[in-house]
C-alpha atoms as a PDB file:
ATOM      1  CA  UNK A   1     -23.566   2.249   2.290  1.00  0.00           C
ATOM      2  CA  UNK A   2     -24.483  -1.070   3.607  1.00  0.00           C
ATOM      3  CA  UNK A   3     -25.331  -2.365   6.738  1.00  0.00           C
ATOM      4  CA  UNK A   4     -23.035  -1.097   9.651  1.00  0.00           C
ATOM      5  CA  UNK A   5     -21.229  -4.522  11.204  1.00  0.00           C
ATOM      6  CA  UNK A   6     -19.985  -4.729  14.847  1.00  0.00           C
ATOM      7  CA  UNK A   7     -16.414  -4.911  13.172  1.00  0.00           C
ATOM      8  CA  UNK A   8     -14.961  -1.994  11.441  1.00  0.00           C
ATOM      9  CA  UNK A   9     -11.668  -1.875   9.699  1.00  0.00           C
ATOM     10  CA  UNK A  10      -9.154   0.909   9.968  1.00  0.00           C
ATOM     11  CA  UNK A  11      -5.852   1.669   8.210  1.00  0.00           C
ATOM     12  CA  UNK A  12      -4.158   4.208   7.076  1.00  0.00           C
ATOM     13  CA  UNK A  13      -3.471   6.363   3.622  1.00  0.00           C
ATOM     14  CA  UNK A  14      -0.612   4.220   2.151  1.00  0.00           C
ATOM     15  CA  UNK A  15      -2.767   1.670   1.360  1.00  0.00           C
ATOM     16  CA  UNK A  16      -4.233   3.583  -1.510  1.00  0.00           C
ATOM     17  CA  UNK A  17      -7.504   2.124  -1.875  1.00  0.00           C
ATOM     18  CA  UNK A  18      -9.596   3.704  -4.200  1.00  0.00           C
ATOM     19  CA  UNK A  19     -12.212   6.203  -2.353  1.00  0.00           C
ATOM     20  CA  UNK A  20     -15.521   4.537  -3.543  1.00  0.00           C
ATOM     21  CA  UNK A  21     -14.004   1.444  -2.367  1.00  0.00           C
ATOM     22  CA  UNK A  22     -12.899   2.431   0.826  1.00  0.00           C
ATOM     23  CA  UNK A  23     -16.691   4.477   1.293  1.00  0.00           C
ATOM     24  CA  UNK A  24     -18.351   1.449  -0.355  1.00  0.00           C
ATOM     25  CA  UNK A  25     -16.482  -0.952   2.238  1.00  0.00           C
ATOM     26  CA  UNK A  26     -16.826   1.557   5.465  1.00  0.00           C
ATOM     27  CA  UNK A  27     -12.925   1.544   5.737  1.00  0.00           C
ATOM     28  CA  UNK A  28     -11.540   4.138   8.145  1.00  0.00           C
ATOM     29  CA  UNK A  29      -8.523   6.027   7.369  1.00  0.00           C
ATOM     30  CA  UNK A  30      -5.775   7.693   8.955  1.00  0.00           C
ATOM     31  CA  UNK A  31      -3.607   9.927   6.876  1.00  0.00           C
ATOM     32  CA  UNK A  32      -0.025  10.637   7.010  1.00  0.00           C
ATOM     33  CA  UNK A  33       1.904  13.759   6.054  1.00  0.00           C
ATOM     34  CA  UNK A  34       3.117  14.970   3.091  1.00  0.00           C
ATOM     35  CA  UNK A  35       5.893  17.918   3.481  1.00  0.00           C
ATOM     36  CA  UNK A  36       6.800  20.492   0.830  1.00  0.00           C
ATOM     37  CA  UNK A  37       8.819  22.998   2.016  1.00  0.00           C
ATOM     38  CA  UNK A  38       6.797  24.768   4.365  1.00  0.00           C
ATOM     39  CA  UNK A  39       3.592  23.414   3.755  1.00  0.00           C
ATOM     40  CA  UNK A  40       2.113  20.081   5.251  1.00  0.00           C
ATOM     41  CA  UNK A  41      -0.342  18.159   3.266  1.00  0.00           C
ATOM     42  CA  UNK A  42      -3.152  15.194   4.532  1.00  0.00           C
ATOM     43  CA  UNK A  43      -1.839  12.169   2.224  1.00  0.00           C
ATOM     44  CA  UNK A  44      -5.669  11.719   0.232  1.00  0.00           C
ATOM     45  CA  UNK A  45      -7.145  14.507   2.206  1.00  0.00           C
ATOM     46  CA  UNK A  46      -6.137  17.890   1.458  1.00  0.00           C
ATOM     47  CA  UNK A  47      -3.523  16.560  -1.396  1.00  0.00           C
ATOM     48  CA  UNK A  48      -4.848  13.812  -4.056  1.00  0.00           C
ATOM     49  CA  UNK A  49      -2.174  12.108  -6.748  1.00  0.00           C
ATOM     50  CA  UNK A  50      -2.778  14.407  -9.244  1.00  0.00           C
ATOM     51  CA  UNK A  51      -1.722  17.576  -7.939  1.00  0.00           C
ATOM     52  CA  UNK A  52       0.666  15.593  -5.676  1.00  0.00           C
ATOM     53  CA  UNK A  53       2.710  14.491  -8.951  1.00  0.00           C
ATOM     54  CA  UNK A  54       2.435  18.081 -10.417  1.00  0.00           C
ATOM     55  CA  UNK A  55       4.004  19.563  -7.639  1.00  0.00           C
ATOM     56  CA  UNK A  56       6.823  16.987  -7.886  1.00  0.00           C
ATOM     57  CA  UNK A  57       7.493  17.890 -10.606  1.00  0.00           C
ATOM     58  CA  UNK A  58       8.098  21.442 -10.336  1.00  0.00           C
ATOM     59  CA  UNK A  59       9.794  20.885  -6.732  1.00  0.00           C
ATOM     60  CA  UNK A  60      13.364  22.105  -6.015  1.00  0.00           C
ATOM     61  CA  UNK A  61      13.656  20.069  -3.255  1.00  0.00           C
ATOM     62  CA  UNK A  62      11.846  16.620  -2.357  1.00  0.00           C
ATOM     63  CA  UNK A  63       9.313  16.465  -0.283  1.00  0.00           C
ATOM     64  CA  UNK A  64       9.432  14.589   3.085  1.00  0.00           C
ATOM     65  CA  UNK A  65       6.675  12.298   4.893  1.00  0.00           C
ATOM     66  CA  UNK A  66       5.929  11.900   8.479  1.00  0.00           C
ATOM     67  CA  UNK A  67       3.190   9.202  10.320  1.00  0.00           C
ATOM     68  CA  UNK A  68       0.007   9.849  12.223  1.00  0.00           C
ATOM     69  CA  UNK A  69       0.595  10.821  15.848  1.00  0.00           C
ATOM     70  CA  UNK A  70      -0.894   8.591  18.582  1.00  0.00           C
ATOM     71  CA  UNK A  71      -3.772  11.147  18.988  1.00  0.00           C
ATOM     72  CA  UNK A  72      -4.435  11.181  15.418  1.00  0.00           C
ATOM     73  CA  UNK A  73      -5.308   7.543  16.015  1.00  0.00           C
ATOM     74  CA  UNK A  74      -6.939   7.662  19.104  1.00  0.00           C
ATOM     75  CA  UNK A  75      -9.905  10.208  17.414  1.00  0.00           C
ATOM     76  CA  UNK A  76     -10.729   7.984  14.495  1.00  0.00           C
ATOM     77  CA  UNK A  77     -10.759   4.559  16.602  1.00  0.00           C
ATOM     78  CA  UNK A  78     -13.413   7.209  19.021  1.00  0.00           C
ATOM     79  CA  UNK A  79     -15.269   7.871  16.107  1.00  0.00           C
ATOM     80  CA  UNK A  80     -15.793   4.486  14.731  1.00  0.00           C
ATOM     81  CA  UNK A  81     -16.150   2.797  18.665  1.00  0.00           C
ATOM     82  CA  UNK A  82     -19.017   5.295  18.604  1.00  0.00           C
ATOM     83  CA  UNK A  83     -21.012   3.679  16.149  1.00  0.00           C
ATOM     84  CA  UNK A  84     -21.821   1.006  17.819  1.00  0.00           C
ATOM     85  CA  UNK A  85     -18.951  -1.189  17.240  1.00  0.00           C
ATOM     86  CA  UNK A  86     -17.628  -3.821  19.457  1.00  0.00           C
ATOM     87  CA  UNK A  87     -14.182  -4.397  18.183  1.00  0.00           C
ATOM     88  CA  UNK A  88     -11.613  -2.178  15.071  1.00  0.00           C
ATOM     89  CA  UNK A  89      -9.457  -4.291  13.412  1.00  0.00           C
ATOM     90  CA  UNK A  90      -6.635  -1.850  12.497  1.00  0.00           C
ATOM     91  CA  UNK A  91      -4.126  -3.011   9.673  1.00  0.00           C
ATOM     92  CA  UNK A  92      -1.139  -0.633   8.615  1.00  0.00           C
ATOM     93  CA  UNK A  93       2.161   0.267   6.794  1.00  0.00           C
ATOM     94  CA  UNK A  94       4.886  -2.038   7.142  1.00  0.00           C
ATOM     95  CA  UNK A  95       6.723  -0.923  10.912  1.00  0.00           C
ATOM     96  CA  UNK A  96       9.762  -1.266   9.243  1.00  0.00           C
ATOM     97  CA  UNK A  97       9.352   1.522   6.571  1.00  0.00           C
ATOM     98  CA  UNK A  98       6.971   3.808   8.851  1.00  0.00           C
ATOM     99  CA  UNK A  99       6.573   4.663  13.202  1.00  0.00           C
ATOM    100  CA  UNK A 100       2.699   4.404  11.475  1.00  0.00           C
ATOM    101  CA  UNK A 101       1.690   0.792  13.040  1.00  0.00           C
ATOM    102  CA  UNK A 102       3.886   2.005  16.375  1.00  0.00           C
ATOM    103  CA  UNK A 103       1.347   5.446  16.437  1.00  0.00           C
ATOM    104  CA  UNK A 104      -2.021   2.757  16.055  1.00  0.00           C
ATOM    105  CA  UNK A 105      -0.426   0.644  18.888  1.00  0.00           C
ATOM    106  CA  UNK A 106       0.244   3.740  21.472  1.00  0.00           C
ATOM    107  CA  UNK A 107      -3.330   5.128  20.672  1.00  0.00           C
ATOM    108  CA  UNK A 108      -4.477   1.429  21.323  1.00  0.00           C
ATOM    109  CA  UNK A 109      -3.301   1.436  24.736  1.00  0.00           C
ATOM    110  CA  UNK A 110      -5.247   4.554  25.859  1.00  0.00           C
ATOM    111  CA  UNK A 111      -8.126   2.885  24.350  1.00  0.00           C
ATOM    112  CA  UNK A 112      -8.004  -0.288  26.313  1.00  0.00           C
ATOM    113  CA  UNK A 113     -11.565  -0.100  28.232  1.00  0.00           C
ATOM    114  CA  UNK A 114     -13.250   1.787  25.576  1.00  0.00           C
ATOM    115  CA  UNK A 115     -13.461  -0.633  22.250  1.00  0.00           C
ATOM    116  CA  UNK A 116     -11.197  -4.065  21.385  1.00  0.00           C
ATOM    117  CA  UNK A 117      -8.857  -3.099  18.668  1.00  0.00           C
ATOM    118  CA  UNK A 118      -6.544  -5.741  17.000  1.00  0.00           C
ATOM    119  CA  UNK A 119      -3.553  -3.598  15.257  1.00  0.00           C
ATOM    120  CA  UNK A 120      -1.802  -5.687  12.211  1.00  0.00           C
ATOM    121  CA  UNK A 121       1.435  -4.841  10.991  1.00  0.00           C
ATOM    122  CA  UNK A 122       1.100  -5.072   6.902  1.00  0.00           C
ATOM    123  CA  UNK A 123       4.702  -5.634   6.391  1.00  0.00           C
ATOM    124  CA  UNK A 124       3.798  -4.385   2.975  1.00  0.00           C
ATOM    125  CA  UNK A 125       2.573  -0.975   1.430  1.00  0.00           C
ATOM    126  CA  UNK A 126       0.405   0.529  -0.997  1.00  0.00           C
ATOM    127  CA  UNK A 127      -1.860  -1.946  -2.341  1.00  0.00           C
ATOM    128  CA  UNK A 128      -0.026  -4.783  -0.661  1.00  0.00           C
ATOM    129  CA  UNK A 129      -1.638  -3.147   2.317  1.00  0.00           C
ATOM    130  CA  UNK A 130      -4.670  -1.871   1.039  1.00  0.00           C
ATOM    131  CA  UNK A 131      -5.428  -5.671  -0.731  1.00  0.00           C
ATOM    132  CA  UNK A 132      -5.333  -6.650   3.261  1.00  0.00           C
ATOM    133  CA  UNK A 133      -7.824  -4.219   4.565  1.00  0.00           C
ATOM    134  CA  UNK A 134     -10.317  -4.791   1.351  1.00  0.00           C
ATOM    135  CA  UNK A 135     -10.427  -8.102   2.227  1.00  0.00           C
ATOM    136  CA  UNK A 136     -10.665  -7.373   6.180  1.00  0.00           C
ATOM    137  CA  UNK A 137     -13.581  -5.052   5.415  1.00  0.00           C
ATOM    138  CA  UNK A 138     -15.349  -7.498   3.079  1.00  0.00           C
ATOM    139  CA  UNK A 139     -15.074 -10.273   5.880  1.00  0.00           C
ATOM    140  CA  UNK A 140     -16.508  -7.858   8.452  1.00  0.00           C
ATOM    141  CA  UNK A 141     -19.506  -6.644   5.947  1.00  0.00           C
ATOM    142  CA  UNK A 142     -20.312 -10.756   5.955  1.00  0.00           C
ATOM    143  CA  UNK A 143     -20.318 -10.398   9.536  1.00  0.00           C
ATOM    144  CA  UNK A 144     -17.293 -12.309  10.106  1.00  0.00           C
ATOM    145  CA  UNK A 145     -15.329 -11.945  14.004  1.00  0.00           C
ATOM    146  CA  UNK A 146     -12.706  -9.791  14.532  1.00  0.00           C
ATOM    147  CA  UNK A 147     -11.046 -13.118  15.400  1.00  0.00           C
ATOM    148  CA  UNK A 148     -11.842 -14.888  11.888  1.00  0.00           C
ATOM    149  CA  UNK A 149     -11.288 -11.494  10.050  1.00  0.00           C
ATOM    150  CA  UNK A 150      -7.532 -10.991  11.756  1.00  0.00           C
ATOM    151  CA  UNK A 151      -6.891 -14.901  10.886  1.00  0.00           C
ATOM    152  CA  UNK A 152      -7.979 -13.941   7.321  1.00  0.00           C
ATOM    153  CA  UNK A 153      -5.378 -11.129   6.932  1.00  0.00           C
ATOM    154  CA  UNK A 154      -2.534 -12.779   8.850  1.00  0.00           C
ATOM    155  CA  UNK A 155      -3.054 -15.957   5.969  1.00  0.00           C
ATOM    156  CA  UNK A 156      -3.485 -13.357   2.794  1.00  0.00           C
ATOM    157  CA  UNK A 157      -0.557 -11.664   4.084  1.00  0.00           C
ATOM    158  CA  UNK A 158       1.545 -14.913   3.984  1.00  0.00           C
ATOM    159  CA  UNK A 159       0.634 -15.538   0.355  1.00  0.00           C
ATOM    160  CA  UNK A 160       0.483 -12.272  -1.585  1.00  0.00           C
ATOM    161  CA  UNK A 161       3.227 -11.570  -3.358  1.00  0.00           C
ATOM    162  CA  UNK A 162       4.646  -8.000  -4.794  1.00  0.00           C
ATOM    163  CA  UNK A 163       7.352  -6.489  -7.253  1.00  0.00           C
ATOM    164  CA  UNK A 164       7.379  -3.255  -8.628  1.00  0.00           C
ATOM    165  CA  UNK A 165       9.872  -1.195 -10.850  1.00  0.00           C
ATOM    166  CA  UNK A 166      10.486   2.765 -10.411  1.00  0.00           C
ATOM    167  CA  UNK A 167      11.364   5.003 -13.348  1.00  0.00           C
ATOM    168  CA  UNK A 168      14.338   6.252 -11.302  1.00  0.00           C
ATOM    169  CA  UNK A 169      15.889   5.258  -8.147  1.00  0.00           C
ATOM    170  CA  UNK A 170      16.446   8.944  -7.079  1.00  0.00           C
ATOM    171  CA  UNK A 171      13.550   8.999  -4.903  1.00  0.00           C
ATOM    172  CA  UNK A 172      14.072   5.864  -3.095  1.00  0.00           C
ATOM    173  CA  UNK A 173      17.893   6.732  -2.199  1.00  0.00           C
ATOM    174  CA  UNK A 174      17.037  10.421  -0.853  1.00  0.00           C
ATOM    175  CA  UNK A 175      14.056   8.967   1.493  1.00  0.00           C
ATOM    176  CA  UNK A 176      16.997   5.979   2.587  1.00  0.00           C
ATOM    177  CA  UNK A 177      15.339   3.273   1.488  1.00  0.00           C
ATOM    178  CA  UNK A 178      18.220   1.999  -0.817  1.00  0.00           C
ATOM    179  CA  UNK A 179      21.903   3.002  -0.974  1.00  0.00           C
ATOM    180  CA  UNK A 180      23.478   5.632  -3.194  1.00  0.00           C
ATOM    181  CA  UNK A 181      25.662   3.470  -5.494  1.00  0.00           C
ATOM    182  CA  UNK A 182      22.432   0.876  -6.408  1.00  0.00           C
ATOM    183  CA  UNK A 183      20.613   4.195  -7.260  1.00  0.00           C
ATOM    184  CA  UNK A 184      23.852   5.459  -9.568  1.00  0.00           C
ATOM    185  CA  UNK A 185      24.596   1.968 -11.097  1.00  0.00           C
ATOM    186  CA  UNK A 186      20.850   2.551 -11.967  1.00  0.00           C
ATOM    187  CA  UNK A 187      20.564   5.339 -13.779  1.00  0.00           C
ATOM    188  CA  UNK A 188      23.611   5.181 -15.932  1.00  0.00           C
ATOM    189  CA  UNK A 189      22.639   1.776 -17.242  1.00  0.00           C
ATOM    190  CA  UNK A 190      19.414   2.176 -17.538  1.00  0.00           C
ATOM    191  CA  UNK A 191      19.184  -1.067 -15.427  1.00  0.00           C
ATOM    192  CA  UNK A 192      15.766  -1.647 -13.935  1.00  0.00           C
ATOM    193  CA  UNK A 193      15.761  -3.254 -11.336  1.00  0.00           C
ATOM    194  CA  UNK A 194      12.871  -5.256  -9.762  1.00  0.00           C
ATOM    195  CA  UNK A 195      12.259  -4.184  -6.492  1.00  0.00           C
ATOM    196  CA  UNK A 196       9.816  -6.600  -3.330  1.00  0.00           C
ATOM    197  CA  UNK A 197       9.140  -6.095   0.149  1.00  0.00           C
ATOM    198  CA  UNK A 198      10.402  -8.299   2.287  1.00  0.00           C
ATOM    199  CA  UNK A 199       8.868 -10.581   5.266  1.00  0.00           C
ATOM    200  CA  UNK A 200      10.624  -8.214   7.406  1.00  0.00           C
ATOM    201  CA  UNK A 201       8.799  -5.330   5.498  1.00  0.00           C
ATOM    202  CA  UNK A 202      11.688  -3.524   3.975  1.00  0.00           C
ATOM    203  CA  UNK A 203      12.331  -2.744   0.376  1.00  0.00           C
ATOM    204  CA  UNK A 204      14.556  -5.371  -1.058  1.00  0.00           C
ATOM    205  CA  UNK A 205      15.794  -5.876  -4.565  1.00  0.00           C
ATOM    206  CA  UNK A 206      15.098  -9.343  -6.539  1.00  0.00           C
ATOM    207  CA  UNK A 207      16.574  -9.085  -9.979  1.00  0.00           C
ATOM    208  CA  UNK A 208      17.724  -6.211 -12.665  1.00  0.00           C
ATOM    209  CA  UNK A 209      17.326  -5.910 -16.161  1.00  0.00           C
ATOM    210  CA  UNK A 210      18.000  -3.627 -18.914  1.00  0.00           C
ATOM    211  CA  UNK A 211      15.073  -1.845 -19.785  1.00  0.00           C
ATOM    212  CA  UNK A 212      11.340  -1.839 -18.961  1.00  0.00           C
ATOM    213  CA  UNK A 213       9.949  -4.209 -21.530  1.00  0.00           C
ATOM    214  CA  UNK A 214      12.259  -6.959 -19.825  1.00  0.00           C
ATOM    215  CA  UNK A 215      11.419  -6.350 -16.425  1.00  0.00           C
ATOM    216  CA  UNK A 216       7.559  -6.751 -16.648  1.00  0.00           C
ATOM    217  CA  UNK A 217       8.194 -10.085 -18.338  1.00  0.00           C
ATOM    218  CA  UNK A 218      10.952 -10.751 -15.803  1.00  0.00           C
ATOM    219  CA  UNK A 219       8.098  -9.498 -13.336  1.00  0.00           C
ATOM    220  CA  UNK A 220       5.551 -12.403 -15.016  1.00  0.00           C
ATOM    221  CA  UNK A 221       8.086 -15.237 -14.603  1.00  0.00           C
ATOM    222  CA  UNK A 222       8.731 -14.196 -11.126  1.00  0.00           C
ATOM    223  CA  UNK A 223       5.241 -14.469 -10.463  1.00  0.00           C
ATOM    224  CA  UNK A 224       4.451 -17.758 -12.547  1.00  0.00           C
ATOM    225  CA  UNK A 225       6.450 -19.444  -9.912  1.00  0.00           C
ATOM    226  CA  UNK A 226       3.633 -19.120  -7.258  1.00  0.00           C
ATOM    227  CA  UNK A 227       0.804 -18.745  -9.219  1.00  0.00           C
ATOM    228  CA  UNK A 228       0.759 -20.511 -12.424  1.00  0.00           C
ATOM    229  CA  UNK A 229      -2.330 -22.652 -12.601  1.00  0.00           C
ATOM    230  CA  UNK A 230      -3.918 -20.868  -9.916  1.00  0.00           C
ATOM    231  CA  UNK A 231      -7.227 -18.487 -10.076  1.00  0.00           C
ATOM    232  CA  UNK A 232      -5.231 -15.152  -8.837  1.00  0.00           C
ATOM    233  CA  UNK A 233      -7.005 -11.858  -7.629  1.00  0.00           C
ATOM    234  CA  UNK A 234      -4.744  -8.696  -9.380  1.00  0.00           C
ATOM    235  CA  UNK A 235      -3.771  -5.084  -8.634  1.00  0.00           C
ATOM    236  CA  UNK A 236      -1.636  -2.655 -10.567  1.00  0.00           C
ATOM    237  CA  UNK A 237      -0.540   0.364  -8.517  1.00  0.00           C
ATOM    238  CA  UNK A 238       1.176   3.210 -10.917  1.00  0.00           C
ATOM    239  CA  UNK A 239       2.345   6.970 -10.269  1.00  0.00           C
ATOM    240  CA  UNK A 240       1.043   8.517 -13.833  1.00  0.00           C
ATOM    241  CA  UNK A 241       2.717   5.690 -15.733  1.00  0.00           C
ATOM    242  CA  UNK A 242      -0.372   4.450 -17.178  1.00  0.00           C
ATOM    243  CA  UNK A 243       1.421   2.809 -20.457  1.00  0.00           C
ATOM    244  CA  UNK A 244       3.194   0.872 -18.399  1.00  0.00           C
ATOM    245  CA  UNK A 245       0.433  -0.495 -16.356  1.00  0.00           C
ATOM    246  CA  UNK A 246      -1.787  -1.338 -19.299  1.00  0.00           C
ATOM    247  CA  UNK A 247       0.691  -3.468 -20.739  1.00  0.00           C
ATOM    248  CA  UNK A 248       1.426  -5.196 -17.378  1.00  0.00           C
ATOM    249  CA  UNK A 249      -2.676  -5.809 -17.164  1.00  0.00           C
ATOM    250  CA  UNK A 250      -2.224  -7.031 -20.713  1.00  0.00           C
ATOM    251  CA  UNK A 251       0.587  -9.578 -19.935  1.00  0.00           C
ATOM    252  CA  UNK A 252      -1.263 -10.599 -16.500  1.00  0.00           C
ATOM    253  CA  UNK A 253      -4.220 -11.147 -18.370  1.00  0.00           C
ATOM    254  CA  UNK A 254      -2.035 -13.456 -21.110  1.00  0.00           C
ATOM    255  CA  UNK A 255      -0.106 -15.377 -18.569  1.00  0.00           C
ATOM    256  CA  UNK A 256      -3.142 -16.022 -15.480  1.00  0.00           C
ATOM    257  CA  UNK A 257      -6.450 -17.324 -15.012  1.00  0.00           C
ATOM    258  CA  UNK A 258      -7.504 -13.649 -13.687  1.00  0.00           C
ATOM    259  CA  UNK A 259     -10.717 -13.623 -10.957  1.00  0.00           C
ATOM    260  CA  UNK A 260     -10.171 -10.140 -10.857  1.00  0.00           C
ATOM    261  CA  UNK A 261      -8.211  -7.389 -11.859  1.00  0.00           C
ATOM    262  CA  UNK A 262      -8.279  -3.468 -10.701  1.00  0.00           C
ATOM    263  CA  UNK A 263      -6.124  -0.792 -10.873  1.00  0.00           C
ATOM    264  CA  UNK A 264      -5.032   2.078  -8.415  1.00  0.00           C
ATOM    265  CA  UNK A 265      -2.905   5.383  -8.110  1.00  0.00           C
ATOM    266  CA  UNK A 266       0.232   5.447  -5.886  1.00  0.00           C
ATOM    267  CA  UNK A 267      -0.890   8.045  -3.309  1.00  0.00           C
ATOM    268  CA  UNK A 268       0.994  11.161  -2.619  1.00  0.00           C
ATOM    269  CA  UNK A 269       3.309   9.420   0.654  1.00  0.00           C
ATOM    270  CA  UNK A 270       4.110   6.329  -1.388  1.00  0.00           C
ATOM    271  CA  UNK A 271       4.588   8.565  -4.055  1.00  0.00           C
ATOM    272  CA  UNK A 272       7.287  10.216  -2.190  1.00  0.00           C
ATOM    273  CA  UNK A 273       9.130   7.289  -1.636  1.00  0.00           C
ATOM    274  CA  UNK A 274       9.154   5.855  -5.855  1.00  0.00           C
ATOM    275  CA  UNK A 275       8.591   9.065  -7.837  1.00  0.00           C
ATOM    276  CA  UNK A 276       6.594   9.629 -10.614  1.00  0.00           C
ATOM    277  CA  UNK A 277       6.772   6.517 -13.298  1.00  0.00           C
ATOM    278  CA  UNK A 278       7.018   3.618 -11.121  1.00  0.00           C
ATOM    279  CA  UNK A 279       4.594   0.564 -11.312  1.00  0.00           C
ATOM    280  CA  UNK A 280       3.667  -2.193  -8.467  1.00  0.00           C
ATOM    281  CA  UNK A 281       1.817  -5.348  -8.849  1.00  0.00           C
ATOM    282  CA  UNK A 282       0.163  -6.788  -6.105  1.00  0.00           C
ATOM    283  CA  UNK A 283      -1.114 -10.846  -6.827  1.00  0.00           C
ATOM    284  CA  UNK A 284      -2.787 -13.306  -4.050  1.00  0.00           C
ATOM    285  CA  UNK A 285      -4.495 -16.610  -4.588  1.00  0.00           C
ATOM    286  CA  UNK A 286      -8.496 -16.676  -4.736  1.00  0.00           C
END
């Protein structure tokens, strides 16, 4: 643990950042709900990937996700304004896919005279969040304002970029984020297609190709456009498709100058969303 700052980060379990790097960093955070049938899981708390993915697996139906309630948030920004600190910076999942950031911003108006809290909408998810709260917590661990730290995620925001590719688009169509025929047309041509988030923070798609080889390089040309040349940072987010992200890591590796390159799991509410098999990478600029 290092030395407690006046600014603490918070976010919330989407952003699936490692554990020892969210303890190592101090990050706060707030989980959402994972729903199978009748029993209601803490996203990273009482449910890790693992046995998340196992009990996909042998589900009859889907399970469903729900956000933090306003109270949820209002006892985690009490029990980090109790130690000591002066202002949370408090950075979530995209408003437009989740009432997550809207939860942080209710709780943040019944906190007005107890702590300063700056909430940031992501407009991303997963690591495309969690890259933004890694490099909040870092700034705040140099002793950086909450001023200069919210300046720092608003500009990494602007120039991180994301695709990812799911093994099937079953999972995205039942939770509504993209229409039945795309997720049809999908599957019976075994079509990948290469899937963003947009500035608007809603799941967009960019391009589709016929099988998986062809969309990671598709992936790497998509990215070359705003990085090639450039020292990049990289993450690869995966739901048990670890082939797939080794050979991404191998092709970023081929194709950047890499500063640094780490891998996560797709947490259990992501995981809802893209299934088991699917593969994200997240790139920014040093």
């Amino acid at each position: 643990m290092g030395k407690l700052g006046k600014v603490r980060i918070v976010t919330d379990s989407t952003a699936d950042i490692p554990k020892q790097v969210r303890d190592e960093l101090m990050i706060e955070s707030v989980p959402l709900k994972v729903h199978f049938a009748e029993d209601t899981y803490l996203d990273g708390v009482t449910i890790g990937s693992d046995e998340f993915y196992d009990k996909l697996s042998a589900a009859k139906e889907l399970p469903t996700t729900s956000q933090p309630s306003p109270v949820d948030f209002v006892d985690v920004f009490k029990g980090v304004a109790a130690q000591d600190v002066t202002h949370i910076v408090s950075i979530h999942l995209a408003s437009a896919l989740s009432g997550t950031y809207q939860s942080a911003v209710l709780a943040k108006s019944l906190l007005e005279d107890k702590v300063h809290i700056d909430i940031i909408d992501s407009r991303s998810a997963s690591y495309g969040l969690g890259m933004l709260a890694v490099a909040a917590a870092r700034a705040a661990k140099e002793g950086k304002s909450a001023e200069e730290i919210v300046e720092i995620v608003q500009h990494l925001r602007e120039r991180t970029k994301l695709y990812f590719i799911v093994d099937t688009l079953e999972y995205l169509q039942k939770g509504g984020r993209i229409g039945k025929a795309a997720a049809l047309f999908g599957t019976l041509l075994n079509i990948k297609p290469i899937l963003s988030i947009d500035d608007g923070g809603e799941v967009c798609p960019v391009d589709k190709v016929r099988g998986q080889k062809k969309a990671m390089n598709r992936i790497i040309e998509l990215l070359q456009k705003d990085f090639a040349g450039k020292k990049v940072n990289a993450t690869i987010a995966h739901s048990k498709s670890f082939e797939t992200a080794e050979e991404m890591a191998a092709l970023i590796k081929q194709h950047f100058d890499v500063a640094e390159l780490s891998f996560t799991n797709i947490g259990p509410v992501i995981g809802t969303h893209v299934g088991k098999g699917a593969s994200a990478i997240f790139m920014s600029p040093v």
